[in-house]
PDB file of N, CA and C in Angstrom:
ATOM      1  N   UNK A   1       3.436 -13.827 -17.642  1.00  0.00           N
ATOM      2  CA  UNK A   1       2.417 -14.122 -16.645  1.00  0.00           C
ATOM      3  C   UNK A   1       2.243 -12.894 -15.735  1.00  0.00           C
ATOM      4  N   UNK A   2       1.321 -12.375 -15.449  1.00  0.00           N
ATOM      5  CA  UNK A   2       0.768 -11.338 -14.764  1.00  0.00           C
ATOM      6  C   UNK A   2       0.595 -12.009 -13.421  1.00  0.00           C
ATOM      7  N   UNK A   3       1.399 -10.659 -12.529  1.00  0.00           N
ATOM      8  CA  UNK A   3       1.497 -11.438 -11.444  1.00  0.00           C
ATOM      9  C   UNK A   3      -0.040 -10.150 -10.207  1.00  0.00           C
ATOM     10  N   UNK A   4      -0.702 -10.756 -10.120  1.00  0.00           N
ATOM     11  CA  UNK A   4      -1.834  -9.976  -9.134  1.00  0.00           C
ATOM     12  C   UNK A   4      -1.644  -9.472  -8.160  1.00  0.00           C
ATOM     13  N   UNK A   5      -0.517  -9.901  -6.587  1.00  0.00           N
ATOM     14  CA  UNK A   5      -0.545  -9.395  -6.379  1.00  0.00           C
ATOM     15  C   UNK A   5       0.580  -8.279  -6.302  1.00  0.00           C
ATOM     16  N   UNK A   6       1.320  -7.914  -6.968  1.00  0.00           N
ATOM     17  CA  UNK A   6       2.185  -6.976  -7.507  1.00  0.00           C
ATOM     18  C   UNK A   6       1.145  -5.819  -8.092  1.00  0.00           C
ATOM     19  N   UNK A   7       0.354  -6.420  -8.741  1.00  0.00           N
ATOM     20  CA  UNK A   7      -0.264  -4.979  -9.094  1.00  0.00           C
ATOM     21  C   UNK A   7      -1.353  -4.597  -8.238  1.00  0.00           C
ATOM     22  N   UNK A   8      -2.037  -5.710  -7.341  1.00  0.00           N
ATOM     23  CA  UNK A   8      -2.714  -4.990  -6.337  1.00  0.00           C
ATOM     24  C   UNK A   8      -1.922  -4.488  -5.040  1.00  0.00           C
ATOM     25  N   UNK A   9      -0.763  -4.548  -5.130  1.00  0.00           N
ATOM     26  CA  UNK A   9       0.475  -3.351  -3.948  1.00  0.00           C
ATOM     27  C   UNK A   9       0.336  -2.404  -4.521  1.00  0.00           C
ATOM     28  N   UNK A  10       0.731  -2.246  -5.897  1.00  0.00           N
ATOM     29  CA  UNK A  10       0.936  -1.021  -6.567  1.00  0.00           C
ATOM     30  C   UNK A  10       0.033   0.090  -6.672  1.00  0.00           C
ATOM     31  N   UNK A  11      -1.184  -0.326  -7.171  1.00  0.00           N
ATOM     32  CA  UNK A  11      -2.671  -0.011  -6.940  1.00  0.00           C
ATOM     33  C   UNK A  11      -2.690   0.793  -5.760  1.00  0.00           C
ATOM     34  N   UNK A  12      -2.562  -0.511  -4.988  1.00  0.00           N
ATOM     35  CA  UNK A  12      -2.515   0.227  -3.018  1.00  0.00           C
ATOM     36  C   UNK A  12      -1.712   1.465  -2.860  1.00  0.00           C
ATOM     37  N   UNK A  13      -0.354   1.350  -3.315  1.00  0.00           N
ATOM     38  CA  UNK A  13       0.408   2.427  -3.243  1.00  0.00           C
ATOM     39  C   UNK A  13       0.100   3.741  -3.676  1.00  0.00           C
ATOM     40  N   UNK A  14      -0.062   3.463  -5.221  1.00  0.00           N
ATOM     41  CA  UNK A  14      -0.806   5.022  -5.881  1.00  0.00           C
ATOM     42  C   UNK A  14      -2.276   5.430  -4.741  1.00  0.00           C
ATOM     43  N   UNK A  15      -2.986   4.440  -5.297  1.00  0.00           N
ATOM     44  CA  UNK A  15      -4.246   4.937  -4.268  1.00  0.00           C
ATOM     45  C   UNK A  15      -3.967   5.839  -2.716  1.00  0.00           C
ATOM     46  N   UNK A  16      -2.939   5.167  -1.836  1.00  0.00           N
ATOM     47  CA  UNK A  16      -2.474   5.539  -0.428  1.00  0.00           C
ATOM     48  C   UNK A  16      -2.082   7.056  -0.959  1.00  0.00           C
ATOM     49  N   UNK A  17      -0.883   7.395  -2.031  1.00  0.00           N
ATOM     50  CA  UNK A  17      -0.264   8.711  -2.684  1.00  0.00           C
ATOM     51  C   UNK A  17      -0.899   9.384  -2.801  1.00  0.00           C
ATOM     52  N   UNK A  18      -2.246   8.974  -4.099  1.00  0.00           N
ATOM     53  CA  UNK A  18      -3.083   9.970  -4.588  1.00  0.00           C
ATOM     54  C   UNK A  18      -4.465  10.935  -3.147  1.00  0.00           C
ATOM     55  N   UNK A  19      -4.474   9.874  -2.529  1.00  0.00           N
ATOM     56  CA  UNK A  19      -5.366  10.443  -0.950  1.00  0.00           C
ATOM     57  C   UNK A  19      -4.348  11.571  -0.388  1.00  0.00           C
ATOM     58  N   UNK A  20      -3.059  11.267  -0.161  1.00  0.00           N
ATOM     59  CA  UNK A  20      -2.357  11.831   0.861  1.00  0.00           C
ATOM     60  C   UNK A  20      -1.669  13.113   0.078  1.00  0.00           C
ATOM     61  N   UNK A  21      -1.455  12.913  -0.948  1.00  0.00           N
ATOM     62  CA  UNK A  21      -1.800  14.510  -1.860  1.00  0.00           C
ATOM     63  C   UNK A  21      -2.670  15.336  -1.978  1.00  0.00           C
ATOM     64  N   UNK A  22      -3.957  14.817  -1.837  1.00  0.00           N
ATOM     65  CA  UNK A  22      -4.624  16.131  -1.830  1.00  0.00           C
ATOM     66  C   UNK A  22      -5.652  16.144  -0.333  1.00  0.00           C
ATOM     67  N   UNK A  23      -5.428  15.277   0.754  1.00  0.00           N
ATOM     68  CA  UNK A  23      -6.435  15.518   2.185  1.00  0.00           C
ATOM     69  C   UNK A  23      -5.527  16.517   2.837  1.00  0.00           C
ATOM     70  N   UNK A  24      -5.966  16.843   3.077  1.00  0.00           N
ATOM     71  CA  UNK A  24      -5.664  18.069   4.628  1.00  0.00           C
ATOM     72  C   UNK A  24      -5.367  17.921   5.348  1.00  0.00           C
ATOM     73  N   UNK A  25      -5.872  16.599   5.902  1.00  0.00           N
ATOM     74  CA  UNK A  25      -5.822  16.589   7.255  1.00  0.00           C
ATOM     75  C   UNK A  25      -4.546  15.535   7.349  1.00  0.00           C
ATOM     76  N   UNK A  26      -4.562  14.361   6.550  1.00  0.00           N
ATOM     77  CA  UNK A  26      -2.957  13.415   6.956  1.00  0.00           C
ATOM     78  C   UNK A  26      -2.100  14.035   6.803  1.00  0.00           C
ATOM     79  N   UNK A  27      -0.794  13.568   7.577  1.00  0.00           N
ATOM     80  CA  UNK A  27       0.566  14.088   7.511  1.00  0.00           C
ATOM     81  C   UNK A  27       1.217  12.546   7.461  1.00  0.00           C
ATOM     82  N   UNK A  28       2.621  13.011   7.680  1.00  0.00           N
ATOM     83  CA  UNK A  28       3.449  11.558   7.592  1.00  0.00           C
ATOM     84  C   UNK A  28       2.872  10.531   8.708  1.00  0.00           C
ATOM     85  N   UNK A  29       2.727  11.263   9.954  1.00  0.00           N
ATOM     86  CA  UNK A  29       2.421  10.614  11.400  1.00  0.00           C
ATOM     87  C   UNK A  29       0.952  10.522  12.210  1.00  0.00           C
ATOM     88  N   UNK A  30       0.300  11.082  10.965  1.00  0.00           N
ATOM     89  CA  UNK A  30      -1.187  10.906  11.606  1.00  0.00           C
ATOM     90  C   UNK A  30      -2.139  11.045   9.962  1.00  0.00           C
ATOM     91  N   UNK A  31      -2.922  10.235  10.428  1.00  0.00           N
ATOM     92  CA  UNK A  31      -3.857  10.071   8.865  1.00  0.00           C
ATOM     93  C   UNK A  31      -5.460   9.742   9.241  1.00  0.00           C
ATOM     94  N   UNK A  32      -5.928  10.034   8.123  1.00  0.00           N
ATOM     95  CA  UNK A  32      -7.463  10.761   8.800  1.00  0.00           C
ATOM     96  C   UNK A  32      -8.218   8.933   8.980  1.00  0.00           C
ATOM     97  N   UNK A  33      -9.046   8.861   8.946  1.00  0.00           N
ATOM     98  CA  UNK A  33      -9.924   7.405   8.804  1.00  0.00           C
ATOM     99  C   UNK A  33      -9.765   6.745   7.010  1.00  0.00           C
ATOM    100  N   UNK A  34      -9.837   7.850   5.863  1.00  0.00           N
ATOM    101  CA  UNK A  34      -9.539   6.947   5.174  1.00  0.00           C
ATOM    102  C   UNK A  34      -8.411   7.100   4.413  1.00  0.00           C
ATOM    103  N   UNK A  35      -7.688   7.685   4.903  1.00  0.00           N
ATOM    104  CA  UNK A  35      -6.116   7.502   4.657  1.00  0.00           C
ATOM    105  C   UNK A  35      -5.633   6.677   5.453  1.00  0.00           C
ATOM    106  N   UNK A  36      -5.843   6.420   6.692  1.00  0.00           N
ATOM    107  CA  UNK A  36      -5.445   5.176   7.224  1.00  0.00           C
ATOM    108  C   UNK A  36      -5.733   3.763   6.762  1.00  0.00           C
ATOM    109  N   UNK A  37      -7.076   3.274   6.296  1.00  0.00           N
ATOM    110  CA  UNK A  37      -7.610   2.805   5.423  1.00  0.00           C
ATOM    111  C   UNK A  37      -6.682   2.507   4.839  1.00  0.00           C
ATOM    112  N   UNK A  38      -6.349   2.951   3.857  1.00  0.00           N
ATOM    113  CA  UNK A  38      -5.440   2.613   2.538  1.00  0.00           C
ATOM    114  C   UNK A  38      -4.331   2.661   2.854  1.00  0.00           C
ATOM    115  N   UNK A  39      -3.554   3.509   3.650  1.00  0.00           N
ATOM    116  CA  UNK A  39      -2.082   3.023   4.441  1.00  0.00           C
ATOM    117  C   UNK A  39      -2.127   1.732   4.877  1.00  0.00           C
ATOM    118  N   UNK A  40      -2.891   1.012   6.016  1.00  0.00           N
ATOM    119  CA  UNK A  40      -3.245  -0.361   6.148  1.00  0.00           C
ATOM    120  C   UNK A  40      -2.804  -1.246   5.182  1.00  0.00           C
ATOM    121  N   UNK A  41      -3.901  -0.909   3.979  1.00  0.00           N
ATOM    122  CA  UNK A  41      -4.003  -1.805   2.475  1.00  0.00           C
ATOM    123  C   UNK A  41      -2.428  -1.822   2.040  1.00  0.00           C
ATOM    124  N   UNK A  42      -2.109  -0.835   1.887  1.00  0.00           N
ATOM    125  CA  UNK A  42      -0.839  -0.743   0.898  1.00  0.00           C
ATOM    126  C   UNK A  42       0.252  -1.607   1.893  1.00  0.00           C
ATOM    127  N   UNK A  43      -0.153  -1.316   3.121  1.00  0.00           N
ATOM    128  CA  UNK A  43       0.990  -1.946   3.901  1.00  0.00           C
ATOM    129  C   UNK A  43       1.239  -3.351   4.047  1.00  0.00           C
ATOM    130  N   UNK A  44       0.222  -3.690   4.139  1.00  0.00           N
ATOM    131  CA  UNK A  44      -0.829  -5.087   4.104  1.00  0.00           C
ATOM    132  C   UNK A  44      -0.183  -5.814   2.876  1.00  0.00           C
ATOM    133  N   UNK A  45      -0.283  -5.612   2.082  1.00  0.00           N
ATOM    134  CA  UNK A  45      -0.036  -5.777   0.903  1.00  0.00           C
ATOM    135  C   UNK A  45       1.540  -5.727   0.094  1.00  0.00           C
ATOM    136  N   UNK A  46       1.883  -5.229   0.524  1.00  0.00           N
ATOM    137  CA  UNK A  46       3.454  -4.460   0.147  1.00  0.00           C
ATOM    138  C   UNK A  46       3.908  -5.859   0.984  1.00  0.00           C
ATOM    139  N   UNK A  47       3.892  -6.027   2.605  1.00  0.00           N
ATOM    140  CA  UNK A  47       4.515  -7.410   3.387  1.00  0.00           C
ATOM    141  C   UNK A  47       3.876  -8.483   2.495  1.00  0.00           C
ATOM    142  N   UNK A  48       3.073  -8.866   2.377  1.00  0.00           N
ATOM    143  CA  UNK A  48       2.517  -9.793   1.363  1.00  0.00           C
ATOM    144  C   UNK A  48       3.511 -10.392   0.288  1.00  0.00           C
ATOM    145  N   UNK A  49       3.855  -8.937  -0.248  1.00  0.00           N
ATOM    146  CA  UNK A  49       4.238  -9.348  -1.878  1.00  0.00           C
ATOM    147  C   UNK A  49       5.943  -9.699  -1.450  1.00  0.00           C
ATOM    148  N   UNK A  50       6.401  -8.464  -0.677  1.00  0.00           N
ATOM    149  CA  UNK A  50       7.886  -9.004  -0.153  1.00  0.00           C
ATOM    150  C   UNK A  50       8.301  -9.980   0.367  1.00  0.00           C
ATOM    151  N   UNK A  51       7.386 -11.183   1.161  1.00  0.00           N
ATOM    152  CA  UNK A  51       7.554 -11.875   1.687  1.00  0.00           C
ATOM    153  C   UNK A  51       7.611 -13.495   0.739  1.00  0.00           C
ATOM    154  N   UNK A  52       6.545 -13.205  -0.431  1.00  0.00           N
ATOM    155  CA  UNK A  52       6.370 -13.909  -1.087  1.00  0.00           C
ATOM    156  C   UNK A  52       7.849 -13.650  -2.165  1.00  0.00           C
ATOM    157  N   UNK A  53       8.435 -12.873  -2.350  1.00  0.00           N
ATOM    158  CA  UNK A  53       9.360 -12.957  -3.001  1.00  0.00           C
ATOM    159  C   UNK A  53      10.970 -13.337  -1.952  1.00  0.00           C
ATOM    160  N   UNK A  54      10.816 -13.076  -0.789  1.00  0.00           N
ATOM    161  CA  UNK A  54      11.387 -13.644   0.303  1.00  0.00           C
ATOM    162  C   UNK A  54      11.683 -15.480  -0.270  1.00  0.00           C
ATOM    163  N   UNK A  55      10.530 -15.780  -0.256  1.00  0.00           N
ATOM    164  CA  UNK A  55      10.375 -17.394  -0.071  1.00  0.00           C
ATOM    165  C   UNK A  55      10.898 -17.424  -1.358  1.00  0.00           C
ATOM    166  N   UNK A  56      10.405 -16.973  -2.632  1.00  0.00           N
ATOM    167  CA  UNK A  56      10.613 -17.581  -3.555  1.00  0.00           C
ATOM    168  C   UNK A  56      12.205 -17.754  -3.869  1.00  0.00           C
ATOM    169  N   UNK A  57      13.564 -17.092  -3.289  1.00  0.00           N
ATOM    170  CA  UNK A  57      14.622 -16.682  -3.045  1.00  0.00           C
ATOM    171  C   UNK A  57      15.239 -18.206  -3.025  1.00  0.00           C
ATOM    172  N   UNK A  58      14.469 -18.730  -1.627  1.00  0.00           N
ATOM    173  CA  UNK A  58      15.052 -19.433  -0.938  1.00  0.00           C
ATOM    174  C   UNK A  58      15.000 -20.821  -1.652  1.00  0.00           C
TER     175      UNK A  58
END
């Protein structure tokens, strides 16, 4: 069973990587409008999926 949102974190993640490799302007501590964007997403997303595997634990 394919789990969705696992691969839409992952997604998020590469996507957040692949921006912050090649912009100029983000660093670790400051990120432009759409690197923040997708930092958001991935972050967003990443608590999502951990949390849901949190519960499923219990």
């Amino acid at each position: 069973m394919s789990d969705d949102l696992y691969r839409r974190y992952q997604y998020a993640h590469t996507a957040h990587q692949e921006h912050a490799r090649t912009c100029t302007t983000c660093t670790d501590t400051s990120r432009c409008p759409g690197g923040q964007r997708l930092y958001e997403a991935f972050a967003r997303l990443q608590d999502a999926y951990l949390n849901r595997q949190r519960q499923q634990r219990r």
